[in-house]
Structure formats: C-alpha cells, structure tokens
N, C-alpha and C. Protein backbone atom coordinates (compact mmCIF):
# COMPACT_ATOMS: atom_id res chain seq x y z
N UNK A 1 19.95 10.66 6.31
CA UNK A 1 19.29 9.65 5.50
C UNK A 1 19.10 8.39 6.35
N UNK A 2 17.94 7.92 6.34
CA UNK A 2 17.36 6.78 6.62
C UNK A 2 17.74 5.21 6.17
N UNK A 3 18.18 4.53 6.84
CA UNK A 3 18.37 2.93 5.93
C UNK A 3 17.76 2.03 6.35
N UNK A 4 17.19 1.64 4.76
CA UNK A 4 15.87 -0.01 5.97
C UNK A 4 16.26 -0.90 4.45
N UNK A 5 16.26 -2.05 5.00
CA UNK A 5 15.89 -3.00 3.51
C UNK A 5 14.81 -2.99 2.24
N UNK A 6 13.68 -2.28 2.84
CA UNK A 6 12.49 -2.20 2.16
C UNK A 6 11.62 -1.11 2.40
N UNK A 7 10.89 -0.06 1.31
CA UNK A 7 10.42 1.05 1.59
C UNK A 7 9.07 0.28 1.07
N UNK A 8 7.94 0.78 1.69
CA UNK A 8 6.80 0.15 1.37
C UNK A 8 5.47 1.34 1.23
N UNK A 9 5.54 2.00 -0.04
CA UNK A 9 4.57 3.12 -0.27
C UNK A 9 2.92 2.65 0.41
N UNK A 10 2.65 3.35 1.21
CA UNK A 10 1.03 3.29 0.93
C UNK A 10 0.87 2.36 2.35
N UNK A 11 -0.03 2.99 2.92
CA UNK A 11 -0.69 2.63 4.31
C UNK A 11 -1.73 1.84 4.49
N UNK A 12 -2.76 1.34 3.42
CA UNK A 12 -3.58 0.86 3.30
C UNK A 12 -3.39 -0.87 3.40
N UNK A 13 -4.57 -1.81 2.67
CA UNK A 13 -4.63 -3.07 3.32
C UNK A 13 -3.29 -3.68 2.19
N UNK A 14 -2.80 -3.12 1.02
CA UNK A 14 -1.99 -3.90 0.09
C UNK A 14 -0.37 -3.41 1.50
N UNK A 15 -0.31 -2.23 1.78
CA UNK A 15 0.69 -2.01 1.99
C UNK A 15 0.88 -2.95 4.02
N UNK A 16 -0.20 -3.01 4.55
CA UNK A 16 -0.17 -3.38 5.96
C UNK A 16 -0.04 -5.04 5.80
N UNK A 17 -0.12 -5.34 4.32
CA UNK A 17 -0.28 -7.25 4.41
C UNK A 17 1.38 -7.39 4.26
N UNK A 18 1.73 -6.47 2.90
CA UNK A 18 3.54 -6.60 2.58
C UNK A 18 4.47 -6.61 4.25
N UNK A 19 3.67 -5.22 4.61
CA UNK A 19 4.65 -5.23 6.12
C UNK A 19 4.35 -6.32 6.90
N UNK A 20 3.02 -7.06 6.89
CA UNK A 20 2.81 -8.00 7.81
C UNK A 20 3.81 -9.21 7.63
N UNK A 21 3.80 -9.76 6.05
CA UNK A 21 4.69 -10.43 5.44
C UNK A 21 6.16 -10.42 5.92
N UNK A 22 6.24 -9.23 5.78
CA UNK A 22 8.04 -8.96 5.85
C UNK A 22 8.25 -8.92 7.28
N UNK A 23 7.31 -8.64 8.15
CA UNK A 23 7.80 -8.83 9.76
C UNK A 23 7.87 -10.69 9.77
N UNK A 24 6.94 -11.41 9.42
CA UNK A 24 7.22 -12.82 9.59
C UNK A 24 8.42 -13.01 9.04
N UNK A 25 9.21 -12.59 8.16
CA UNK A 25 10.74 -12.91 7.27
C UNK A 25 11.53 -12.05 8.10
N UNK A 26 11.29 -11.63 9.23
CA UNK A 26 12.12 -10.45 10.23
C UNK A 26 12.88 -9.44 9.02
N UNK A 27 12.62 -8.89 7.60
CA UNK A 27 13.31 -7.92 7.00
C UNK A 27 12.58 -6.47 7.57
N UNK A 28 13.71 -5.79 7.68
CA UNK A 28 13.43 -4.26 8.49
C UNK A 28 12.92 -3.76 6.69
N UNK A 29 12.08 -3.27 7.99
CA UNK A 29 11.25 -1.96 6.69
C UNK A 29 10.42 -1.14 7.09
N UNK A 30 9.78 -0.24 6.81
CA UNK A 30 8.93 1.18 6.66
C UNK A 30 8.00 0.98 5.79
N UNK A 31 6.57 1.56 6.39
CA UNK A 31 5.73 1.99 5.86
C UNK A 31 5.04 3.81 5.31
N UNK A 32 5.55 4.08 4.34
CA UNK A 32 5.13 5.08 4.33
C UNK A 32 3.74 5.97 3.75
N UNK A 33 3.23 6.62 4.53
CA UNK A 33 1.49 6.65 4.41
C UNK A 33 1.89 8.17 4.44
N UNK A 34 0.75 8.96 3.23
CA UNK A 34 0.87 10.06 3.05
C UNK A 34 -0.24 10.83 4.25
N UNK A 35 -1.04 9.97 4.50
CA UNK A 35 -1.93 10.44 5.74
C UNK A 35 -1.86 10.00 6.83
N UNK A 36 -3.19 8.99 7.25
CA UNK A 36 -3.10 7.80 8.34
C UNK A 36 -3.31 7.06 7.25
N UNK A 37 -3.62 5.68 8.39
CA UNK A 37 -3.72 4.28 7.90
C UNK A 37 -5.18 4.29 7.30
N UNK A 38 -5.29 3.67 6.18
CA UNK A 38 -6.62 3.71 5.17
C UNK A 38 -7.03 4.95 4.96
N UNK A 39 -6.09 6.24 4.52
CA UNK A 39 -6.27 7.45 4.34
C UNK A 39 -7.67 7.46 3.34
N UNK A 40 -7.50 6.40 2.06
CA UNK A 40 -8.44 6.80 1.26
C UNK A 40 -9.51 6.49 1.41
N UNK A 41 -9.66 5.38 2.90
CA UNK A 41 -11.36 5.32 3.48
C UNK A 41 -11.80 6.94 3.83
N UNK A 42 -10.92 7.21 4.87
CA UNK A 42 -11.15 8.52 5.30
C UNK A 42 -11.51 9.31 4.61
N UNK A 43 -11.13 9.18 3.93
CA UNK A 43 -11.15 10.65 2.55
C UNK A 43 -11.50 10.62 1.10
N UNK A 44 -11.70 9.62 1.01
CA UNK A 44 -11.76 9.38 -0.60
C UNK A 44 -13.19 8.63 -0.57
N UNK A 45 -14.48 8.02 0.26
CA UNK A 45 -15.30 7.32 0.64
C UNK A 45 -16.55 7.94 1.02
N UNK A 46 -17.88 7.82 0.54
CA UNK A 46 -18.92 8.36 1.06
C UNK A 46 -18.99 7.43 2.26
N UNK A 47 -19.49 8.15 3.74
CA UNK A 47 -19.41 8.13 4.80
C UNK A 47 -20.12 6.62 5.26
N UNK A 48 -21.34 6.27 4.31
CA UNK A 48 -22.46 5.69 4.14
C UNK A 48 -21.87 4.02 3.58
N UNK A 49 -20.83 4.30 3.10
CA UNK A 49 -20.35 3.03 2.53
C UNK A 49 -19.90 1.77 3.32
N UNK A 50 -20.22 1.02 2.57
CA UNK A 50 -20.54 -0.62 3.27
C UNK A 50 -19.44 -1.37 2.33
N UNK A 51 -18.72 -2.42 3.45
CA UNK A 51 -18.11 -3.55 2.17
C UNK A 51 -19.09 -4.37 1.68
N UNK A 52 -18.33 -4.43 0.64
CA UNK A 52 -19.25 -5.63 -0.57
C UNK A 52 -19.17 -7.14 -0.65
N UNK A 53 -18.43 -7.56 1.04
CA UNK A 53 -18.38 -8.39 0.96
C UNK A 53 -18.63 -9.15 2.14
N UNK A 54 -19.16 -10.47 2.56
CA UNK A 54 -19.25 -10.11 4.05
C UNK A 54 -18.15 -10.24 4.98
N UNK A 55 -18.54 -10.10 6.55
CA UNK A 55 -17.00 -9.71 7.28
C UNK A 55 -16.36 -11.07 7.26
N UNK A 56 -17.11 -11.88 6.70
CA UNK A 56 -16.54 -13.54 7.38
C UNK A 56 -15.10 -13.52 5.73
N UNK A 57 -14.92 -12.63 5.22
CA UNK A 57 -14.53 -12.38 4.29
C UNK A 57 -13.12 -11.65 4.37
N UNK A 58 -13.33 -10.79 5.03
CA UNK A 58 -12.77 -9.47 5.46
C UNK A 58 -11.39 -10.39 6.17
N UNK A 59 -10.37 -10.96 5.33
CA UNK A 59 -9.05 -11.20 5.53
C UNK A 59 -7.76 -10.61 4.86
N UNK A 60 -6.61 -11.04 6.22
CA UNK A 60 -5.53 -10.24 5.63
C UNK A 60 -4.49 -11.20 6.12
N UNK A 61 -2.78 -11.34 5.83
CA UNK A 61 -2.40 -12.29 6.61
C UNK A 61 -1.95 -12.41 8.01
N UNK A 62 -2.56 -13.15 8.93
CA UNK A 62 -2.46 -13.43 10.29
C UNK A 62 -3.64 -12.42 10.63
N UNK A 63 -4.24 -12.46 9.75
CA UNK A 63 -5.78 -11.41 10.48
C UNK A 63 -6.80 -11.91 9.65
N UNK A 64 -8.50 -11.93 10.75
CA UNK A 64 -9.55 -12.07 9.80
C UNK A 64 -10.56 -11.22 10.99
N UNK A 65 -11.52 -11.13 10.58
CA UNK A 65 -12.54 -10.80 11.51
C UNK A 65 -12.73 -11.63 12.23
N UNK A 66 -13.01 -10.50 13.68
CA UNK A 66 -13.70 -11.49 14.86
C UNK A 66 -14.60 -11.02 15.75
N UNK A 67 -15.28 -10.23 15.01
CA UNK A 67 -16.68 -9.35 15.33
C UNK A 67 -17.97 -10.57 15.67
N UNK A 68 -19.19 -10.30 15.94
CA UNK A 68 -19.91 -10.53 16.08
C UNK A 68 -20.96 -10.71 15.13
N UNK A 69 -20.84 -10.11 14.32
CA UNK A 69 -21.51 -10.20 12.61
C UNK A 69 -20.84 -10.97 11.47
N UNK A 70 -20.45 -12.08 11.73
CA UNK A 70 -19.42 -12.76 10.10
C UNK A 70 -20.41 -12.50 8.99
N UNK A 71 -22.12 -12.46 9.27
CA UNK A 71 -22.27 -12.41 7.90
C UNK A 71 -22.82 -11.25 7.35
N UNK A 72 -22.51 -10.17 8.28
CA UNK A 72 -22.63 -8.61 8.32
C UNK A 72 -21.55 -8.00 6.96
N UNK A 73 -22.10 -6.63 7.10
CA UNK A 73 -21.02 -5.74 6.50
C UNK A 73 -20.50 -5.23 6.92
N UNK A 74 -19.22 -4.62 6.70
CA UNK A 74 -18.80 -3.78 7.78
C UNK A 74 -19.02 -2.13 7.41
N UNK A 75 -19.05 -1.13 7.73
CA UNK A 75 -19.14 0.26 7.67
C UNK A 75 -17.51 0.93 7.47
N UNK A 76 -17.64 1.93 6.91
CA UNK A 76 -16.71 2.91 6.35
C UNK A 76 -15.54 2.82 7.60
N UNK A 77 -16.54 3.50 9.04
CA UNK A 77 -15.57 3.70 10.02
C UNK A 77 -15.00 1.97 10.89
N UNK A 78 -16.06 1.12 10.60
CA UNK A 78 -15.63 -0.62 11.48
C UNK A 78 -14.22 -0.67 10.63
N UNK A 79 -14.55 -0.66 8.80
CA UNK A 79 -13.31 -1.02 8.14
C UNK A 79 -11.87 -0.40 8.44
N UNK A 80 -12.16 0.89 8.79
CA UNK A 80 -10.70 1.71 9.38
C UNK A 80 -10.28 1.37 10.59
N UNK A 81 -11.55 0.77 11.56
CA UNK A 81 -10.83 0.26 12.91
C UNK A 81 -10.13 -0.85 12.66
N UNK A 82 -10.81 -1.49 11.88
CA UNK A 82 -10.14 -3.18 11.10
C UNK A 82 -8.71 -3.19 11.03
N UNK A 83 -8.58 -1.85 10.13
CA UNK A 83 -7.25 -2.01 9.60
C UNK A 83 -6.13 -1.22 10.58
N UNK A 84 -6.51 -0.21 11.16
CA UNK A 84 -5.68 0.13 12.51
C UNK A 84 -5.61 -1.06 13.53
N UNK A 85 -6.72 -1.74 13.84
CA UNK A 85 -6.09 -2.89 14.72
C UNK A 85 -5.23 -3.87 14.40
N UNK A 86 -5.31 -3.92 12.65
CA UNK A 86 -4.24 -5.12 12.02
C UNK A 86 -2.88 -4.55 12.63
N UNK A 87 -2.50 -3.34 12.11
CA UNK A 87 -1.78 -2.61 11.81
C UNK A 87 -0.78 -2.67 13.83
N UNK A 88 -1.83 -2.68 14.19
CA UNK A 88 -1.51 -2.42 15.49
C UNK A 88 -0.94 -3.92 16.31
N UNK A 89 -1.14 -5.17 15.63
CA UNK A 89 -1.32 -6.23 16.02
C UNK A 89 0.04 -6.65 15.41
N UNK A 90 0.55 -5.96 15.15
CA UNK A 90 2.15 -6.65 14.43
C UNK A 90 3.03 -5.04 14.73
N UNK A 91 2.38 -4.05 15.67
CA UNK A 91 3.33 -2.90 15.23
C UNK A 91 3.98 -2.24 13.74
N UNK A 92 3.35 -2.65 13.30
CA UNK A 92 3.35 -2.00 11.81
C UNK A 92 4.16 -0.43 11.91
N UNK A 93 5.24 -0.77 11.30
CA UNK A 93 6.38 0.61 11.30
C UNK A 93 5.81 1.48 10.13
N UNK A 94 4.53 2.50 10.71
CA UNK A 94 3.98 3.31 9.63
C UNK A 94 4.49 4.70 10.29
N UNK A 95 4.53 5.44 8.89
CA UNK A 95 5.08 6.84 9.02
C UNK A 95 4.19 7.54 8.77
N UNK A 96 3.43 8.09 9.18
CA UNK A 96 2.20 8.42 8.81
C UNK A 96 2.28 10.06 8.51
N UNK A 97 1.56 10.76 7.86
CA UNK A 97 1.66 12.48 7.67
C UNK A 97 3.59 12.22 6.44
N UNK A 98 3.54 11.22 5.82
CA UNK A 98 4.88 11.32 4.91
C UNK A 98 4.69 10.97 3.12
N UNK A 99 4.64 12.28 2.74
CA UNK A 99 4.32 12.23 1.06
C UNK A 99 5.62 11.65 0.30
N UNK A 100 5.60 10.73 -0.43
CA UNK A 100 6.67 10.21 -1.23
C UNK A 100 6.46 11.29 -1.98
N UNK A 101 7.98 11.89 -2.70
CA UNK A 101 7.76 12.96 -3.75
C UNK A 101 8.80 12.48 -4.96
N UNK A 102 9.92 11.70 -4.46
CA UNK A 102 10.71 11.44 -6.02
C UNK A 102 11.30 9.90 -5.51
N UNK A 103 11.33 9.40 -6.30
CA UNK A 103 12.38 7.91 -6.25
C UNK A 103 12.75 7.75 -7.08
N UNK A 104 14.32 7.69 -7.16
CA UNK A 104 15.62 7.14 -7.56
C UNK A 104 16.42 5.90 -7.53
N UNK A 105 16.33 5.39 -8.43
CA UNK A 105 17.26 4.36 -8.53
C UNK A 105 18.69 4.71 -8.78
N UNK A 106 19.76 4.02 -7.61
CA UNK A 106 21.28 4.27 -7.45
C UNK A 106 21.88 3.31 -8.64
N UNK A 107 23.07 4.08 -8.68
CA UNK A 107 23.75 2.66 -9.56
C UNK A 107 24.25 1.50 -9.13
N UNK A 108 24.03 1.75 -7.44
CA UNK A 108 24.34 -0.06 -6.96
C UNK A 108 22.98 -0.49 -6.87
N UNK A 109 22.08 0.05 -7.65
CA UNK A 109 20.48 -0.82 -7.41
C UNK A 109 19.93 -0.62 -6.22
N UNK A 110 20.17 0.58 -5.37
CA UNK A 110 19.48 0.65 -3.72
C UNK A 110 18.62 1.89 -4.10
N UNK A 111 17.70 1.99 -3.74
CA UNK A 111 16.73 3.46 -4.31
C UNK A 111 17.07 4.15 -3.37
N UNK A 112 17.02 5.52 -3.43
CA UNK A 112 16.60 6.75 -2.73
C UNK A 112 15.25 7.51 -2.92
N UNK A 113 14.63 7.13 -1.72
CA UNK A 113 12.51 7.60 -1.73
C UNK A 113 13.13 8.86 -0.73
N UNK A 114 12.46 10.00 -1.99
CA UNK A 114 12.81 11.62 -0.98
C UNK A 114 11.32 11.40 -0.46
N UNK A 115 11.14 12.16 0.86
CA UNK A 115 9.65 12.58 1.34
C UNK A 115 9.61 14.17 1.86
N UNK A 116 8.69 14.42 2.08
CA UNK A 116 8.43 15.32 2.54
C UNK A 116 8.75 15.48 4.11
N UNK A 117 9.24 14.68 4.59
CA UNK A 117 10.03 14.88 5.98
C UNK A 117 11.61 13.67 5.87
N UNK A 118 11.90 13.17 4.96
CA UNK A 118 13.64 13.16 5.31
C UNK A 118 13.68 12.51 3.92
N UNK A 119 14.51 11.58 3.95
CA UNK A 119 15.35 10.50 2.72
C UNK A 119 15.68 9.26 3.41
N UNK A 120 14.90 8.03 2.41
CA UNK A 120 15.13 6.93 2.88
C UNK A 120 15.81 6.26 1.88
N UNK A 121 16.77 5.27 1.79
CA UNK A 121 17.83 4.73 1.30
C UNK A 121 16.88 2.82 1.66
N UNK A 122 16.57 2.13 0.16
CA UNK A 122 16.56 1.23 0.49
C UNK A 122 17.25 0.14 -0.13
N UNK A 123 17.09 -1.39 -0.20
CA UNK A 123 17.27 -2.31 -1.18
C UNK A 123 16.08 -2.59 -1.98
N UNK A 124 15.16 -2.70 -1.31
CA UNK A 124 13.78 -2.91 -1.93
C UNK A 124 12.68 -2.06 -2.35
N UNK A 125 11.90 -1.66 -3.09
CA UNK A 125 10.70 -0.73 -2.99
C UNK A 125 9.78 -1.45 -3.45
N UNK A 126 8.50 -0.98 -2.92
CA UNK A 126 7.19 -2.12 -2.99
C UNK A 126 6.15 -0.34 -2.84
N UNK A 127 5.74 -0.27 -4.32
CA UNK A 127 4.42 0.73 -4.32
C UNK A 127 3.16 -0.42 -4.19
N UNK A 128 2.32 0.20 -2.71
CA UNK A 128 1.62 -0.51 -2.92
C UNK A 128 0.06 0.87 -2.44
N UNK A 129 0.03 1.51 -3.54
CA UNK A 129 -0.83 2.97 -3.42
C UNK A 129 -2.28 2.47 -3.65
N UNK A 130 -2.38 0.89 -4.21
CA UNK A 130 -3.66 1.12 -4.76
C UNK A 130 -4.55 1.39 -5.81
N UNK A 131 -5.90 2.55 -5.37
CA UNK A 131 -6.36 3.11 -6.43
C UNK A 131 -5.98 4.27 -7.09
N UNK A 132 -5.50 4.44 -8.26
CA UNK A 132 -5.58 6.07 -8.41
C UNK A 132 -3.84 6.13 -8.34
N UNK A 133 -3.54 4.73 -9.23
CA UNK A 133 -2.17 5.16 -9.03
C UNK A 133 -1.20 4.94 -10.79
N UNK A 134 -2.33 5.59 -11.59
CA UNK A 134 -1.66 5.87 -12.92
C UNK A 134 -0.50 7.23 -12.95
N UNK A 135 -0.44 7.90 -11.75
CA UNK A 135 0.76 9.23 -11.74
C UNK A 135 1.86 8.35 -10.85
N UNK A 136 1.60 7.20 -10.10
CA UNK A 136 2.89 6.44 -9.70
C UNK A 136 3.98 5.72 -10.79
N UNK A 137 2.90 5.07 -11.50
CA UNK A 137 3.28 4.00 -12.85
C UNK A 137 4.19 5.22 -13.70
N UNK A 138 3.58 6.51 -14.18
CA UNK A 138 3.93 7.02 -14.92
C UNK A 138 5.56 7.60 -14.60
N UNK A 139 5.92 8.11 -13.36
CA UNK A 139 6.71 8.38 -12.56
C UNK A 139 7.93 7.24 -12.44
N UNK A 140 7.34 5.87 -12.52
CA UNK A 140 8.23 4.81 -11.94
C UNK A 140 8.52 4.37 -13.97
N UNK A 141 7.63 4.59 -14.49
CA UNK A 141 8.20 4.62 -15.96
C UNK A 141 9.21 5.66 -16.47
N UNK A 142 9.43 6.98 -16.16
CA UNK A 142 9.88 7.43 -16.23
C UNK A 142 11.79 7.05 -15.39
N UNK A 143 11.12 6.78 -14.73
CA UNK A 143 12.70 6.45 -13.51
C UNK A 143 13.36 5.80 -14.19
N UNK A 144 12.35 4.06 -14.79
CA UNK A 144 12.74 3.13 -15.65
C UNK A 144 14.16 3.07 -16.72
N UNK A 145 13.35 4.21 -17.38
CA UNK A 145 13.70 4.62 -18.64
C UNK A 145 15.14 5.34 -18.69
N UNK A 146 15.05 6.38 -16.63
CA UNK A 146 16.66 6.71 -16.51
C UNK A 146 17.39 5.51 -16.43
N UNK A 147 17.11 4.93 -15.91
CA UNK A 147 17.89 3.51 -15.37
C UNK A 147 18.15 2.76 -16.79
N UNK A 148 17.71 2.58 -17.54
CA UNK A 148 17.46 1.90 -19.16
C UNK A 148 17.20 0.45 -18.27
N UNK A 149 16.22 0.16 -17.47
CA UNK A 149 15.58 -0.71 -17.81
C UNK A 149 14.11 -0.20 -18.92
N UNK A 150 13.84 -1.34 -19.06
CA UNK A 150 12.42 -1.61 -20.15
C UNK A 150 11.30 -2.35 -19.30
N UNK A 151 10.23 -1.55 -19.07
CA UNK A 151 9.00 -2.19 -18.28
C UNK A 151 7.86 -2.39 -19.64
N UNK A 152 7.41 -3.21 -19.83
CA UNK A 152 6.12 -2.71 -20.87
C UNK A 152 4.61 -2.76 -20.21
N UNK A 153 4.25 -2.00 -20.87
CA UNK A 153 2.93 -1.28 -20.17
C UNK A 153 1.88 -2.72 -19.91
N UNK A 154 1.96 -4.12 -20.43
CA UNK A 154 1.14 -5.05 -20.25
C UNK A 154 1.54 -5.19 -18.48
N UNK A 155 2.39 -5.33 -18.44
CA UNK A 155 3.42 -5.49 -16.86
C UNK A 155 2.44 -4.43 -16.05
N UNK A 156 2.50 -3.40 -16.12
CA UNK A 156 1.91 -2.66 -15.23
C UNK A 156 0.49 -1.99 -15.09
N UNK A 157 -0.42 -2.35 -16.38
CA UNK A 157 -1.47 -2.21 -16.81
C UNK A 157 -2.37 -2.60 -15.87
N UNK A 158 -3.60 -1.90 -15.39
CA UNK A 158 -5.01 -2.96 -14.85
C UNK A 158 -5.56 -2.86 -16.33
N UNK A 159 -5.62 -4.55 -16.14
CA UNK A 159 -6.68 -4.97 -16.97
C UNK A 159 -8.58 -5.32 -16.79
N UNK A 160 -8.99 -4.49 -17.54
CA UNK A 160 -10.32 -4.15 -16.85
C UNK A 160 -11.10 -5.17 -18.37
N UNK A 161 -11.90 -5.76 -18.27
CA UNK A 161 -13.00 -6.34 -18.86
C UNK A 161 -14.53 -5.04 -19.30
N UNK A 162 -14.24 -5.31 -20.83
CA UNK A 162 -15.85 -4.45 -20.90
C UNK A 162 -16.70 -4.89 -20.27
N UNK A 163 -17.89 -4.08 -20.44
CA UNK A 163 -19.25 -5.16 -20.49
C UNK A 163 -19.45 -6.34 -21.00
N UNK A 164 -19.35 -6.02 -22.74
CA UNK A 164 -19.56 -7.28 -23.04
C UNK A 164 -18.44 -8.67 -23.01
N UNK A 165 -16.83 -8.26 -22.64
CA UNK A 165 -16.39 -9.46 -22.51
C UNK A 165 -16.93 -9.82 -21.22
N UNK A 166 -16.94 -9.25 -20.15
CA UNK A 166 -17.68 -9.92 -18.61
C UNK A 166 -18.64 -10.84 -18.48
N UNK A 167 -19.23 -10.51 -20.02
CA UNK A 167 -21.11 -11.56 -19.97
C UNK A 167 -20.34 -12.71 -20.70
C-alpha cells in the first residue's frame, strides 16, 4: 500500500490545477488518470473540435498560453499538448493507465482508493473526473451513507439553467 497526503482522481485540467496547487503548498500527492492526461480529449471529442474560447483565455494556475495566436482557437490535439506541457512544467505526479475502482473511508478518516494496479492510503481525496461523473457522486453517496455522514444532493448537484430561466 501506497501513502501520500492527497489522492487526486482524474488527469485532466480540474485535476492538473489541484496538483499544481498542492505542489505550491509542497503537500505530497498523486494523480490518478484512468488513461493519459486529457484522456477525454482523446477519446471522448470529435477530432475537428475547437475551444470556445480564445487562447488568450486558455488559463490554469502558473500557466496561460504562449502561442502565437492569443486570439486563435486552439484544436483538439494544441489543447492536449497544452495540458501535457502544464502537466510537465511542475512534474505533475500522474499515474497514468490507473482505474480507481472502490474508495473507502477508514475509521481514523484516511481513505483507502483500490486501483487497478495497487492501494493508495490517503488523508485527503479530491474527485476531480469532470464530465460524466454522476456514477462517481453515486458511489461517493453510497460510501457516505457507510460512514453515516449526510451529503445532500443540492451539495453535489450540477445545476443547469433551462432555456427559459437563461433568457
């Protein structure tokens, strides 16, 4: 078994800013990515896709663009170099090819995250999966509920706006 202060689900830009964070506070921690880094550009993204925002935009902490286009877009594959060079620019402790499959809360409050290649033992856990992560919530509600804490679903909810409240 593995020991770090902080287990940090998810490889992407929520999970590479937390690690960026926590290296400035020097707390040891892990990143764990079920693929590579921005798996779900890779894979989850028509090839063709552009950000929606421009690059002069495109920030993270202690990182922004410094391309040649600020008021460009960037492309599917620029955005994955983006985030491998962040990633790369602080050594980002990513585990990459490692599926979270169960997390446990101990009774001294330290979790145990099983993976698909060992067991990590932390103080902290930080899911930071993203999109497509109503089977995490459901899972970490469930854990909750062993533990008898009480989360309520406003807490962990995205709150999305209809149409007509948006206008």
């Amino acid at each position: 078994m593995k020991h770090v202060n902080t287990v940090i689900i998810g490889g992407g830009t929520a999970g590479l800013s937390m690690g960026r964070c926590l290296v400035e506070h020097s707390v040891d921690h892990v990143i764990l990515e079920r693929g590579q880094i921005a798996e779900r550009w890779r894979s989850e993204r028509w090839h063709s896709l552009r950000m929606l925002t421009p690059n002069w935009q495109s920030r993270l902490p202690h990182w922004q663009y410094t391309g040649t286009d600020p008021d460009g877009f960037m492309t599917m594959s620029e955005f994955i170099d983006h985030l491998e060079a962040y990633a790369e620019s602080y050594d980002a402790p990513v585990e990459t090819g490692t599926t979270v499959t169960d997390v446990q809360k101990r009774s001294d409050g330290r979790f145990v995250v099983t993976t698909n290649r060992g067991i990590w033992m932390a103080t902290n856990l930080v899911v930071a999966t993203e999109f497509s992560i109503c089977h995490v919530f459901r899972n970490l509600l469930r854990m909750c509920r062993r533990i008898s804490l009480k989360l309520s679903r406003p807490n962990i909810a995205i709150q999305r706006k209809s149409p007509k409240e948006a206008s």
